[in-house]
N, C-alpha and C. Protein backbone atom coordinates (compact mmCIF):
# COMPACT_ATOMS: atom_id res chain seq x y z
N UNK A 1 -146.82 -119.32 -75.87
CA UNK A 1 -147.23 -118.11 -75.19
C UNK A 1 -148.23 -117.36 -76.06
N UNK A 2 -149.28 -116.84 -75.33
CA UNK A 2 -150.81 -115.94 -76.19
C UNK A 2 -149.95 -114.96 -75.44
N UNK A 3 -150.35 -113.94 -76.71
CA UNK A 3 -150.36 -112.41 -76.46
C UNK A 3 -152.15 -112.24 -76.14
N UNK A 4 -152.61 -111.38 -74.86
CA UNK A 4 -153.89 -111.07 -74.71
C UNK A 4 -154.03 -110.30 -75.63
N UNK A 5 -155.46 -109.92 -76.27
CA UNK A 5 -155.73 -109.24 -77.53
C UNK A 5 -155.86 -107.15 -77.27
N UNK A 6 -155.82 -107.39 -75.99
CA UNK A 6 -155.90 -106.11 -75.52
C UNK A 6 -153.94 -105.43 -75.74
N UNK A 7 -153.23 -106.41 -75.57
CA UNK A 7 -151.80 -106.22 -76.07
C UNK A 7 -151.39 -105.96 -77.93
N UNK A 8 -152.27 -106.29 -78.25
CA UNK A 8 -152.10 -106.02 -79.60
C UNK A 8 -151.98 -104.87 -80.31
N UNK A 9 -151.46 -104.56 -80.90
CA UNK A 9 -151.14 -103.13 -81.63
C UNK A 9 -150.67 -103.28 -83.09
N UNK A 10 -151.26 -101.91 -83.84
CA UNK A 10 -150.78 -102.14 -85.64
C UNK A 10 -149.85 -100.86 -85.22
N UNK A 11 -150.16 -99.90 -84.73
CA UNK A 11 -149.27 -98.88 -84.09
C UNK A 11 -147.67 -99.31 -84.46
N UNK A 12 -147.13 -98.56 -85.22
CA UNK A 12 -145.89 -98.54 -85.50
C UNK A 12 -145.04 -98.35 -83.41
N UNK A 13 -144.02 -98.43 -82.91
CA UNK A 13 -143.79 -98.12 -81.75
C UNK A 13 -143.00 -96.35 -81.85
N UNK A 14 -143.50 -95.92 -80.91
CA UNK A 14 -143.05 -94.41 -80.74
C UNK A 14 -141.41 -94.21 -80.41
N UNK A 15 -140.66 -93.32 -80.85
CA UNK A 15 -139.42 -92.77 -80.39
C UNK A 15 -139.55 -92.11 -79.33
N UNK A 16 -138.92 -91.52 -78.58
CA UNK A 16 -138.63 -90.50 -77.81
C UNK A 16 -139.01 -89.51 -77.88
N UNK A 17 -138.18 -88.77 -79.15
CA UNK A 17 -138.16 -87.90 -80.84
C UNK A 17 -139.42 -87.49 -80.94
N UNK A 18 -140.49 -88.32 -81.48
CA UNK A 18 -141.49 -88.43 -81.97
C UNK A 18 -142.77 -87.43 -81.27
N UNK A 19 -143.41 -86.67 -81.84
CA UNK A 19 -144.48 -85.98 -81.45
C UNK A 19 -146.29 -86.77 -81.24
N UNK A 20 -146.02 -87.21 -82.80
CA UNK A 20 -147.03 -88.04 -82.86
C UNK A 20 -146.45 -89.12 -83.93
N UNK A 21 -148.04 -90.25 -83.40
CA UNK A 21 -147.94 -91.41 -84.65
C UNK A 21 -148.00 -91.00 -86.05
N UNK A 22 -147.31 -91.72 -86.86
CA UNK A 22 -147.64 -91.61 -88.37
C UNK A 22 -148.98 -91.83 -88.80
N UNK A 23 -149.23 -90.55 -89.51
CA UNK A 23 -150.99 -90.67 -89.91
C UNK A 23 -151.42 -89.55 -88.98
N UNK A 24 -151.11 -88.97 -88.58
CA UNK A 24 -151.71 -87.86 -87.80
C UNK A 24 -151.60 -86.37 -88.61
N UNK A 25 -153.14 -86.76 -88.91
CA UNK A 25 -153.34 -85.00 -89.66
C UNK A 25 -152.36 -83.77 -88.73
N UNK A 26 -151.64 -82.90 -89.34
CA UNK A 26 -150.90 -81.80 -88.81
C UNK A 26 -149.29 -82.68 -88.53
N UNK A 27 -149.08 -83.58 -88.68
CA UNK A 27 -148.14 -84.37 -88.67
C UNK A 27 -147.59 -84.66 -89.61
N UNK A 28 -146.00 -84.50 -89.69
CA UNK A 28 -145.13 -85.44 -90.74
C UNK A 28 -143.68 -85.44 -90.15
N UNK A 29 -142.95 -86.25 -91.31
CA UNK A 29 -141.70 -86.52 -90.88
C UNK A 29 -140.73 -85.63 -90.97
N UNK A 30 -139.80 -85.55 -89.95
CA UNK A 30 -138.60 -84.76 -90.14
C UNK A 30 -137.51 -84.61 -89.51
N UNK A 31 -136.13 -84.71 -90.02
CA UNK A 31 -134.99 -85.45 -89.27
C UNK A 31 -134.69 -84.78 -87.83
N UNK A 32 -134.03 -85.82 -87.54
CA UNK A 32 -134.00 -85.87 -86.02
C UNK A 32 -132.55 -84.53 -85.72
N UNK A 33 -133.09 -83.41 -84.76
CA UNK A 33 -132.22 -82.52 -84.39
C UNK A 33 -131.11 -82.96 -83.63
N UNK A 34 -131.24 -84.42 -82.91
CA UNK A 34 -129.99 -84.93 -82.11
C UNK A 34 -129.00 -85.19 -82.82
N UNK A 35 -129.45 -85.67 -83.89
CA UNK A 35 -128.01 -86.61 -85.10
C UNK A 35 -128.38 -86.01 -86.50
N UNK A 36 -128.82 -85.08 -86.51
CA UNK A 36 -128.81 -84.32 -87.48
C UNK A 36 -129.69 -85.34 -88.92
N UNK A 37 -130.36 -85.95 -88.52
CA UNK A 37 -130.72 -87.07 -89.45
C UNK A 37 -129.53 -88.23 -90.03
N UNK A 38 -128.61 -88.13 -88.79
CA UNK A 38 -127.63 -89.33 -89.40
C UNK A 38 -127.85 -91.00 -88.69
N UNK A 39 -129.09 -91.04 -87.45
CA UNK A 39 -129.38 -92.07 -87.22
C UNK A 39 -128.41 -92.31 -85.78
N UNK A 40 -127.37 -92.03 -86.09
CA UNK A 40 -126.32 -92.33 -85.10
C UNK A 40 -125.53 -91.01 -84.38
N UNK A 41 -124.99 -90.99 -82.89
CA UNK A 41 -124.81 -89.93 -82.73
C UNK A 41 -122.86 -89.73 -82.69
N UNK A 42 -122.44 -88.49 -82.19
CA UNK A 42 -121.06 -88.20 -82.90
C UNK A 42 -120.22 -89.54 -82.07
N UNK A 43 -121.14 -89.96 -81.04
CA UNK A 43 -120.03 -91.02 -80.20
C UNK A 43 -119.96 -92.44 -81.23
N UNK A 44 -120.84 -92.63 -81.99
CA UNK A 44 -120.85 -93.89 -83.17
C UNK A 44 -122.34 -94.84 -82.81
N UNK A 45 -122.88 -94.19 -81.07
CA UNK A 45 -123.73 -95.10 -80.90
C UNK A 45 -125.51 -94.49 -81.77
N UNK A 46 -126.36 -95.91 -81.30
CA UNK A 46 -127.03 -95.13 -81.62
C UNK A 46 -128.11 -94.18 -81.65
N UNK A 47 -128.99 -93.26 -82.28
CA UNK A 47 -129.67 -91.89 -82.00
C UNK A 47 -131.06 -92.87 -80.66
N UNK A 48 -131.07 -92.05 -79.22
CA UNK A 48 -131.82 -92.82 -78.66
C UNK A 48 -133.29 -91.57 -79.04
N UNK A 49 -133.02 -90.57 -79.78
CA UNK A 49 -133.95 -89.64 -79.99
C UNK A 49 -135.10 -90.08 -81.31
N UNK A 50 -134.52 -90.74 -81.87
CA UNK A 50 -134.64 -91.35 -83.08
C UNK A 50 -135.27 -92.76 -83.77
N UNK A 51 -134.17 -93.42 -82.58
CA UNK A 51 -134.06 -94.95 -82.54
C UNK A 51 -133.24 -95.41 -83.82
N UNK A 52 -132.34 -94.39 -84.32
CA UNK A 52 -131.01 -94.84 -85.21
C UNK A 52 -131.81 -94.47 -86.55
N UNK A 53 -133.37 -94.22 -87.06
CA UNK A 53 -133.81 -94.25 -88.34
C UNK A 53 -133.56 -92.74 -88.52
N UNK A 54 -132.73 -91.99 -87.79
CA UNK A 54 -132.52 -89.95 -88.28
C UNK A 54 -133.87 -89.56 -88.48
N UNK A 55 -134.80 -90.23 -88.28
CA UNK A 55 -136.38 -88.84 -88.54
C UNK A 55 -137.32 -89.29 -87.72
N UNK A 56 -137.78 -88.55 -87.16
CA UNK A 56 -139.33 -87.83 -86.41
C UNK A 56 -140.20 -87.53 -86.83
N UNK A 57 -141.36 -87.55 -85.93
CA UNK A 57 -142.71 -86.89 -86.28
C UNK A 57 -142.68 -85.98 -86.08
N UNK A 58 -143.19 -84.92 -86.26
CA UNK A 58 -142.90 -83.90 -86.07
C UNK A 58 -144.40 -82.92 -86.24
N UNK A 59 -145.22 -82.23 -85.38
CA UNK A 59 -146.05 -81.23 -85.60
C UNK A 59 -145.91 -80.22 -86.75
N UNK A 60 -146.48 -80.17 -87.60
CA UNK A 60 -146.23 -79.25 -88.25
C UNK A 60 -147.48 -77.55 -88.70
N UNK A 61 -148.33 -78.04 -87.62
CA UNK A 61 -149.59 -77.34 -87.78
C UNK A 61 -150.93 -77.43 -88.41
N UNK A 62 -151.72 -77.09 -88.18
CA UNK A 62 -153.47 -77.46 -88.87
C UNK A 62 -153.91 -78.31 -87.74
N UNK A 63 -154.34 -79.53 -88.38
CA UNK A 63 -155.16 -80.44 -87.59
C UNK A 63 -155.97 -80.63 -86.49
């Protein structure tokens, strides 16, 4: 199976969570308010805000 080249991506994949991609001037990381940065939420499953890694992108201003 070919992946078409128009399918291709270096793009890390986005959360939910996530504001912007990593690398985005006015952007950085910071734990996820659903699971408190624990990845997982109080039921044991895991953070779908997140994708289980506890941190986000997060706006932080400028850019």
């Amino acid at each position: 199976m070919t992946i078409p080249p128009e399918k291709i991506t270096t793009e890390p994949p986005l959360n939910p969570g996530d504001e912007a991609t990593p690398g985005t001037p006015g952007a950085a990381e910071d734990l996820c308010e659903a699971c408190s940065g624990k990845g997982k939420l109080a039921t044991g499953s895991a953070c779908a805000q997140c994708g289980g890694t506890g941190r986000v992108m997060r706006g932080i201003g400028g850019g």
